[in-house]
N, C-alpha and C. Protein backbone atom coordinates (compact mmCIF):
# COMPACT_ATOMS: atom_id res chain seq x y z
N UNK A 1 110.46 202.55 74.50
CA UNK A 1 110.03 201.77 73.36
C UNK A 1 110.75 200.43 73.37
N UNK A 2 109.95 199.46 73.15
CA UNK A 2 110.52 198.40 73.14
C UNK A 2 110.99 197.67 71.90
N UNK A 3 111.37 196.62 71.83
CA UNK A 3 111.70 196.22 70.38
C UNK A 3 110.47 194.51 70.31
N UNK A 4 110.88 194.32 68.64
CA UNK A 4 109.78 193.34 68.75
C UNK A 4 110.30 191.60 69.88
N UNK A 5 111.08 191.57 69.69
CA UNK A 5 110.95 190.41 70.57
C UNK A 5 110.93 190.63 72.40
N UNK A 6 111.17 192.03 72.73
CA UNK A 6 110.87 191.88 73.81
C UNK A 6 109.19 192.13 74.27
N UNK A 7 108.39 192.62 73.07
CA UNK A 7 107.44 192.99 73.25
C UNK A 7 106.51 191.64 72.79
N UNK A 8 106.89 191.10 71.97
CA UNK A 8 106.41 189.25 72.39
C UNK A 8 106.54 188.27 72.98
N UNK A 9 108.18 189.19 74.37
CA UNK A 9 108.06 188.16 75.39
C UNK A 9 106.86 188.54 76.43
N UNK A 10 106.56 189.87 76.18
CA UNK A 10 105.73 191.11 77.08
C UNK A 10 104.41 189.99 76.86
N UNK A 11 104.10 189.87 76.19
CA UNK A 11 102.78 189.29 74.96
C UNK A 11 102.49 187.85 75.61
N UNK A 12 103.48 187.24 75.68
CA UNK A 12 103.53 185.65 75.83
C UNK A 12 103.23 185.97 77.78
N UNK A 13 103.93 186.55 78.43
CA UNK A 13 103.60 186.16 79.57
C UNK A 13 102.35 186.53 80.02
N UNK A 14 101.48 187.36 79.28
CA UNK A 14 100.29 188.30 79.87
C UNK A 14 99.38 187.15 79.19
N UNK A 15 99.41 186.16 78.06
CA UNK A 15 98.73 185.25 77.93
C UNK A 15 99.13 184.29 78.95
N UNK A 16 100.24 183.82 79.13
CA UNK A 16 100.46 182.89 80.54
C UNK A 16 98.84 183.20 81.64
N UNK A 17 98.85 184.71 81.78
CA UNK A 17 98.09 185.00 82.80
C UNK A 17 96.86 184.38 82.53
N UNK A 18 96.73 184.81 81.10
CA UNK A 18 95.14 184.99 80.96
C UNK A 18 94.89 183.18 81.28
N UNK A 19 95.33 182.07 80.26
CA UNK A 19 94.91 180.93 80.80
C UNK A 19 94.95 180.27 82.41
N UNK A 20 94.95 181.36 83.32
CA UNK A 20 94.89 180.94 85.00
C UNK A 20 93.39 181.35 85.22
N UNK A 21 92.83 182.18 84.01
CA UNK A 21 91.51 182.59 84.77
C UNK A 21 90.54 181.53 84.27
N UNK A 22 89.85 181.31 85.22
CA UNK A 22 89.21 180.43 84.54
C UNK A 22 87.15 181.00 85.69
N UNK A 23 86.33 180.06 85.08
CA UNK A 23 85.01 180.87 85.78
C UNK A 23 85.14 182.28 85.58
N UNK A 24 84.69 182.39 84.49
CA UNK A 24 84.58 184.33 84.60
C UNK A 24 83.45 184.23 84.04
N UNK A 25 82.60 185.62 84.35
CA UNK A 25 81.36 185.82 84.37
C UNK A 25 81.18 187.54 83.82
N UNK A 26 80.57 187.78 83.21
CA UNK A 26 80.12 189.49 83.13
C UNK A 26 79.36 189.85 84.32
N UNK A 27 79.52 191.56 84.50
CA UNK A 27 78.50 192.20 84.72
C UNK A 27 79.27 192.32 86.28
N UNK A 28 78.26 192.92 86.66
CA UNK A 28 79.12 193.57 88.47
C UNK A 28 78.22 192.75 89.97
N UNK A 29 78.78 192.86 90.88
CA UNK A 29 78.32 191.94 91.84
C UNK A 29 78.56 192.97 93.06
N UNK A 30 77.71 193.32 93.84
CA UNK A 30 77.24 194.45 94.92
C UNK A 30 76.50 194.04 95.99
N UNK A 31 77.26 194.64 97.73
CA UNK A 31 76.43 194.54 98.61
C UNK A 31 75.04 195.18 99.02
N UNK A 32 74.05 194.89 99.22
CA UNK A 32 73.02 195.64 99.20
C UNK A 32 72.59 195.81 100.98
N UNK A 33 72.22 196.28 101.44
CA UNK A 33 70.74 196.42 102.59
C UNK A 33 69.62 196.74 102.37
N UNK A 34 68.89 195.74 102.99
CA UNK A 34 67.62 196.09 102.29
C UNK A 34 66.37 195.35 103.34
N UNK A 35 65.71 195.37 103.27
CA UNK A 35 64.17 195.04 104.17
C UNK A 35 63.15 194.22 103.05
N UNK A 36 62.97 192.71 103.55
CA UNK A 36 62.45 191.98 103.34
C UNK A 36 61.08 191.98 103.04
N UNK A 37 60.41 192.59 103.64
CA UNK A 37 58.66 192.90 103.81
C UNK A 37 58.25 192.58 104.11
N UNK A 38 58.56 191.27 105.53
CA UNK A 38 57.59 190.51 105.96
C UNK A 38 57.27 191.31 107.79
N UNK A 39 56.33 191.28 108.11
CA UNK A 39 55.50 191.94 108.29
C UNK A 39 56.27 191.76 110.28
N UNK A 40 56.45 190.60 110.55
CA UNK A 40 57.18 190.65 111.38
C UNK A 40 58.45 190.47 111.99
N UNK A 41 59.04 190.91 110.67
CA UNK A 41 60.60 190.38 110.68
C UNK A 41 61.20 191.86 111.56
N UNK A 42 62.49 191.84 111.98
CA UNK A 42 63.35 192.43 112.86
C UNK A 42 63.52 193.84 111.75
N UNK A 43 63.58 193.90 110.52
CA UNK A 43 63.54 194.85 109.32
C UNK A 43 62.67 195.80 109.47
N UNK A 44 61.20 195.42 109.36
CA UNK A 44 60.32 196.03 109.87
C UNK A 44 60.28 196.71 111.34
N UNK A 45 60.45 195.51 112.32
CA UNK A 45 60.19 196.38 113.48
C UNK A 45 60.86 197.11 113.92
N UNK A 46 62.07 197.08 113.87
CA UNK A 46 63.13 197.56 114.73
C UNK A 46 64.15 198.27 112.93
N UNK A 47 64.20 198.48 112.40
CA UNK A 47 64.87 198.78 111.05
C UNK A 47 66.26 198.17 110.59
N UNK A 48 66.37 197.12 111.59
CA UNK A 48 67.84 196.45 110.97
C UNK A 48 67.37 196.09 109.76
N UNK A 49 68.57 196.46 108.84
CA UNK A 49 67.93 195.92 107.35
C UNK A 49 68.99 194.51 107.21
N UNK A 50 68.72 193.70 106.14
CA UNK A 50 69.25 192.45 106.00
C UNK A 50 70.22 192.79 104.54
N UNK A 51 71.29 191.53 104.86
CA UNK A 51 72.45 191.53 103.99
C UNK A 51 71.76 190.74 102.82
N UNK A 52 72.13 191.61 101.49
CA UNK A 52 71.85 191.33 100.03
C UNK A 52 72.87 191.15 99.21
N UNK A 53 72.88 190.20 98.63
CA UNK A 53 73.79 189.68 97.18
C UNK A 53 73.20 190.23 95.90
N UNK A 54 73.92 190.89 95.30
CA UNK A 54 73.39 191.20 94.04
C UNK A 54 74.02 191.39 92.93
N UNK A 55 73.89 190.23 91.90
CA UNK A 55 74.74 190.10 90.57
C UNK A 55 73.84 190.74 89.10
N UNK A 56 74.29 191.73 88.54
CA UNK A 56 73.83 192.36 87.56
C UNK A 56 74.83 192.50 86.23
N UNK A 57 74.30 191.87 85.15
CA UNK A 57 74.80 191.31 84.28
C UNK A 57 73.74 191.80 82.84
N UNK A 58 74.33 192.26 81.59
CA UNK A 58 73.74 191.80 80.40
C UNK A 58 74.95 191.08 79.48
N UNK A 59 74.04 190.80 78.38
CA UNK A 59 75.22 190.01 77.15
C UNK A 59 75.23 191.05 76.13
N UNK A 60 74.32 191.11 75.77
CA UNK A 60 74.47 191.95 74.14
C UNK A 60 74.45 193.41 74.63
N UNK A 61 75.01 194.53 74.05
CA UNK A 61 75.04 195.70 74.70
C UNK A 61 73.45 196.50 74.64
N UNK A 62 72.73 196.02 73.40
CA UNK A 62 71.43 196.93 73.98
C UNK A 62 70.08 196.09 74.62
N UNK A 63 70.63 194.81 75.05
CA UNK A 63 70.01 194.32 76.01
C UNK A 63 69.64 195.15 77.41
N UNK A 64 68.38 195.10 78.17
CA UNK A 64 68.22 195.42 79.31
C UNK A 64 69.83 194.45 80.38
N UNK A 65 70.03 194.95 81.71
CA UNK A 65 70.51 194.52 82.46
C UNK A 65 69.50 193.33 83.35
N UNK A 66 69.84 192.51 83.50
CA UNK A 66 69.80 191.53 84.58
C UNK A 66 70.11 191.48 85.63
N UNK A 67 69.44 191.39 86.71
CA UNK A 67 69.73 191.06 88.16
C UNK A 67 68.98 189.75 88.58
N UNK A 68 70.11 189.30 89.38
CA UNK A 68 69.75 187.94 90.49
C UNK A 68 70.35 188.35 91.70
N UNK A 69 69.33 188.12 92.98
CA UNK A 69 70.27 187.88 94.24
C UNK A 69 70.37 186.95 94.21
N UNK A 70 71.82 187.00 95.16
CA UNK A 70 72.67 185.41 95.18
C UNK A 70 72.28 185.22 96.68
N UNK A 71 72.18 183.66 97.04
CA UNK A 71 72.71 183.27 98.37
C UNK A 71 73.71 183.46 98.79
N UNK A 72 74.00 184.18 100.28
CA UNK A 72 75.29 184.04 100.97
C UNK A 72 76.33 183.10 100.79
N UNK A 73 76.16 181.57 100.67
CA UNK A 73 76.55 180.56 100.43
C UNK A 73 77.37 180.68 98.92
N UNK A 74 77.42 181.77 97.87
CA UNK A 74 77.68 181.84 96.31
C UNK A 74 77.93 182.75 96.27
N UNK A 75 77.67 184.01 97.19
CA UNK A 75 78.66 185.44 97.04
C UNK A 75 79.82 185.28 96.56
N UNK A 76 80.69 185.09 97.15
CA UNK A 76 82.21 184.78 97.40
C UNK A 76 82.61 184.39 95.93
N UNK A 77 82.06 183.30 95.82
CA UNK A 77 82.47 182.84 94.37
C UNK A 77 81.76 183.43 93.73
N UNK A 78 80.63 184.07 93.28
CA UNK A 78 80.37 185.40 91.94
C UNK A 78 81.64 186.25 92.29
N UNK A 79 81.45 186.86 92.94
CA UNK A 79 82.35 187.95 93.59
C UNK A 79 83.60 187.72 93.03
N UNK A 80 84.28 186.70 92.87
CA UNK A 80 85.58 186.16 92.17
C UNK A 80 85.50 186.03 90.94
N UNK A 81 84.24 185.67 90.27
CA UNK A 81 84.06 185.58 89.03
C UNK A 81 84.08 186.51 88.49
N UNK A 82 82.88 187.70 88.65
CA UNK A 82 83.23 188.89 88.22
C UNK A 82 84.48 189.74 88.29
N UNK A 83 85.36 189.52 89.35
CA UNK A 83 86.60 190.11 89.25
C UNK A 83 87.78 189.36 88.41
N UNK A 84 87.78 188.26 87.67
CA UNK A 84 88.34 187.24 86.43
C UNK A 84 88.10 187.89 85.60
N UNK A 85 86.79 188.42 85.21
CA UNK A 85 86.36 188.91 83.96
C UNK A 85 86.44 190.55 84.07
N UNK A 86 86.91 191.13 84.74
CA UNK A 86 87.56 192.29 85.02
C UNK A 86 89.07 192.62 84.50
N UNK A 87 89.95 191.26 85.55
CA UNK A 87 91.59 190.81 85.21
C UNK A 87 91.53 190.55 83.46
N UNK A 88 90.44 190.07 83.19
CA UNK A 88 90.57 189.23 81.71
C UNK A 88 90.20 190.55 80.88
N UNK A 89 89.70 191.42 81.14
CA UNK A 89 89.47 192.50 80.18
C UNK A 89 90.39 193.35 80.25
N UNK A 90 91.31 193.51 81.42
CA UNK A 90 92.39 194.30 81.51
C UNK A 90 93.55 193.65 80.78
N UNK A 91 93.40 192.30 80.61
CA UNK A 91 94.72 191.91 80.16
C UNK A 91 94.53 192.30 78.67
N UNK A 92 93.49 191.77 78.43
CA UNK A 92 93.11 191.91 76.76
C UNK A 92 93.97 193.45 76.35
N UNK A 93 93.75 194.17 76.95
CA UNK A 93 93.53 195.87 76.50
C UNK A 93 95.25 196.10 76.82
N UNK A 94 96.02 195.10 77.17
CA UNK A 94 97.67 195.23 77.55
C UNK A 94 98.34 194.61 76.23
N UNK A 95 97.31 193.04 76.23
CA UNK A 95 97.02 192.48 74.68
C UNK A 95 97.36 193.56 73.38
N UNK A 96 96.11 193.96 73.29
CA UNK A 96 95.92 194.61 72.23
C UNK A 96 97.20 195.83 72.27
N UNK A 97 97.35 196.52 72.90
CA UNK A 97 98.37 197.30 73.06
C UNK A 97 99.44 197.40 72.41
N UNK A 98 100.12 195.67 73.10
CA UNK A 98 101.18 195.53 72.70
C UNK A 98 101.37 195.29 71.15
N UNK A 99 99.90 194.59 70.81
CA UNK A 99 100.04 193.95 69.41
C UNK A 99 100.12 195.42 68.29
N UNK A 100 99.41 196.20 68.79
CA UNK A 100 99.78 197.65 68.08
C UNK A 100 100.76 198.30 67.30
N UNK A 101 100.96 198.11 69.00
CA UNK A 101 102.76 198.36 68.83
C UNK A 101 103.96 197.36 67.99
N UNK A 102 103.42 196.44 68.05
CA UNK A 102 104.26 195.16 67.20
C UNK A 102 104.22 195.81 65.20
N UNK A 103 102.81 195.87 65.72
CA UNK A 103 101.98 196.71 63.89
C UNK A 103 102.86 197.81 63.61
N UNK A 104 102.76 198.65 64.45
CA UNK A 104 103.45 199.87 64.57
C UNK A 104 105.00 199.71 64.31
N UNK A 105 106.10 199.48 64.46
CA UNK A 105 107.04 199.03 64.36
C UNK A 105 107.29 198.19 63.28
N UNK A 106 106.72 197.08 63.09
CA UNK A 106 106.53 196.21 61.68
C UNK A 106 106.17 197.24 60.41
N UNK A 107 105.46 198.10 60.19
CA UNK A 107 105.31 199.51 59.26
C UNK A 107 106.32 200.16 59.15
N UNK A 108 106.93 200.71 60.31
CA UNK A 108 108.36 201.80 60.08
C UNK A 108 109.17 200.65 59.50
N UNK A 109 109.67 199.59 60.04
CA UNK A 109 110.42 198.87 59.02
C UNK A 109 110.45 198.69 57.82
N UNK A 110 109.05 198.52 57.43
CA UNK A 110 109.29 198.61 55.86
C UNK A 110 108.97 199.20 55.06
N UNK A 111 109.31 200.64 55.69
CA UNK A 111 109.64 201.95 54.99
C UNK A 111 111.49 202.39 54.95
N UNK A 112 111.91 201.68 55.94
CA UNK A 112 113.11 202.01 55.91
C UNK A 112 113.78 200.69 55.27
């Protein structure tokens, strides 16, 4: 158990973190294989399937999901984005935690 000022130094550096993220994006970003359909592509004839980008995303929770494939050229960077907004939801939930616990502690005090 910690006490309150070490748990708002805990607090202060995990916000340090959070303002490094910057470009964050929802939703998940996945390699796919898959076959094109064109009629004489290498997919078809021979079954090499081709490399797919695929970013799937909603906003509001009872929204349908969204998908876009990405160009090769923008993988990389979704791919980073979505993992910001991963780091950024994990920090939040270390966030909130701690602030709990701040609550928590601030109560027993002033009972005693």
């Amino acid at each position: 158990m910690y006490n309150e000022k070490e748990l708002i130094g805990k607090r202060s550096r995990l916000f340090r973190r959070l303002m490094k993220l910057r470009d964050i994006i929802p939703g998940s970003f996945s390699v796919r294989r898959l076959r094109c359909g064109k009629p004489n592509c290498i997919c078809k004839r021979e079954g090499k399937l081709h490399t797919g980008y695929q970013y799937s995303y909603k906003i509001e929770p009872k929204q349908k999901p969204k998908t876009k494939m990405i160009p090769k050229d923008l993988a990389k960077q979704v791919e980073r984005q979505v993992a910001a907004n991963k780091e950024f939801k994990k920090i939040m939930k270390q966030i909130h935690e701690i602030n709990l616990e701040i609550l928590s502690n601030q109560i027993k005090n002033k009972k005693n």
